[in-house]
C-alpha atoms as a PDB file:
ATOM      1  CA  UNK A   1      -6.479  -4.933  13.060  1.00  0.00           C
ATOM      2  CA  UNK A   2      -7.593  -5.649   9.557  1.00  0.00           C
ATOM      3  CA  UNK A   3      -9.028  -9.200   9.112  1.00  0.00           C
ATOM      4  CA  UNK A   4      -6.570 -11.689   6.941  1.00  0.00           C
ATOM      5  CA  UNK A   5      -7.500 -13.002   3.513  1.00  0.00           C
ATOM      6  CA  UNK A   6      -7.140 -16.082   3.052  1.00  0.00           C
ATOM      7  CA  UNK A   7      -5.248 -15.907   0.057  1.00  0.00           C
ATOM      8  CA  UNK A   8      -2.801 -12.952   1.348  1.00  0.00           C
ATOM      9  CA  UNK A   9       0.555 -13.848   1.391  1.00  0.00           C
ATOM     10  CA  UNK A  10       2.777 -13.890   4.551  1.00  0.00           C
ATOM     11  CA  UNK A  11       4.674 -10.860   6.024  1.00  0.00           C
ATOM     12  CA  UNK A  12       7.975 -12.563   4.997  1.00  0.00           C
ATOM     13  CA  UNK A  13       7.012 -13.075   1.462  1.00  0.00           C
ATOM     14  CA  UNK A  14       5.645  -9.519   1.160  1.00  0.00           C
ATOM     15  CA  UNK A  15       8.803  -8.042   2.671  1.00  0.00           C
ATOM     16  CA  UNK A  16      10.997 -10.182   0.770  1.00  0.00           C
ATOM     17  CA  UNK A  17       9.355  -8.707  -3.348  1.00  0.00           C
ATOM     18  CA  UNK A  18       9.549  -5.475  -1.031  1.00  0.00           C
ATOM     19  CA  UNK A  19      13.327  -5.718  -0.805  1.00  0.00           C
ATOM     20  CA  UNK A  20      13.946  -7.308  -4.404  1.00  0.00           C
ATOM     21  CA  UNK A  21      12.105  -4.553  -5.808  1.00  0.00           C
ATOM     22  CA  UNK A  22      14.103  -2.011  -4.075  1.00  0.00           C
ATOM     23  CA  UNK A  23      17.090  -3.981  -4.731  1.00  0.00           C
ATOM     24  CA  UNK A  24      16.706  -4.250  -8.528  1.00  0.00           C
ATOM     25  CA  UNK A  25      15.859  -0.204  -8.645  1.00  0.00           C
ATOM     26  CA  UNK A  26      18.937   0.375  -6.542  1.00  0.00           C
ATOM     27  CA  UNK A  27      21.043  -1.434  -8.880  1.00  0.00           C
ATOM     28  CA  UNK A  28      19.087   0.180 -12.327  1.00  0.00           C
ATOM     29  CA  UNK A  29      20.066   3.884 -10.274  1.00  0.00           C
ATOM     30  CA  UNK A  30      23.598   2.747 -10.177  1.00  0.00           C
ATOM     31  CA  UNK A  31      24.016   1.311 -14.391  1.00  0.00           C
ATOM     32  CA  UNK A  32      22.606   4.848 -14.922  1.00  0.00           C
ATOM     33  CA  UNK A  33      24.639   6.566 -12.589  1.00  0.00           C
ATOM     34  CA  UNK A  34      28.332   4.643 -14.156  1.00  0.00           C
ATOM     35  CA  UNK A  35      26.627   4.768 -18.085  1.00  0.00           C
ATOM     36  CA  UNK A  36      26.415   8.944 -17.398  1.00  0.00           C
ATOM     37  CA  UNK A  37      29.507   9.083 -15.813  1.00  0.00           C
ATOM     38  CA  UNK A  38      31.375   7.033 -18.646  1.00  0.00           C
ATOM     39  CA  UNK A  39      29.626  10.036 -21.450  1.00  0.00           C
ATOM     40  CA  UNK A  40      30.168  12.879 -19.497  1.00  0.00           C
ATOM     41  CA  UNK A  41      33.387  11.957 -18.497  1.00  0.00           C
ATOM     42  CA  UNK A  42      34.529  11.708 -22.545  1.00  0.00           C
END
């Protein structure tokens, strides 16, 4: 295992931007998705 930096920020902090991230592209996916349904469906 890979020494720690002092200055690396803990697993739970890590995971959590990990799952915001992924959150906040989920929900950009899903304004496109409805915004292209809503012109195609014209």
């Amino acid at each position: 295992m890979a020494p720690r930096h002092p200055d690396e920020a803990p697993l739970w902090h890590r995971l959590g931007w990990m799952a915001a991230i992924w959150l906040a592209s989920v929900a950009a996916l899903a304004v496109m998705a409805i915004l292209l349904r809503l012109v195609l469906a014209r």
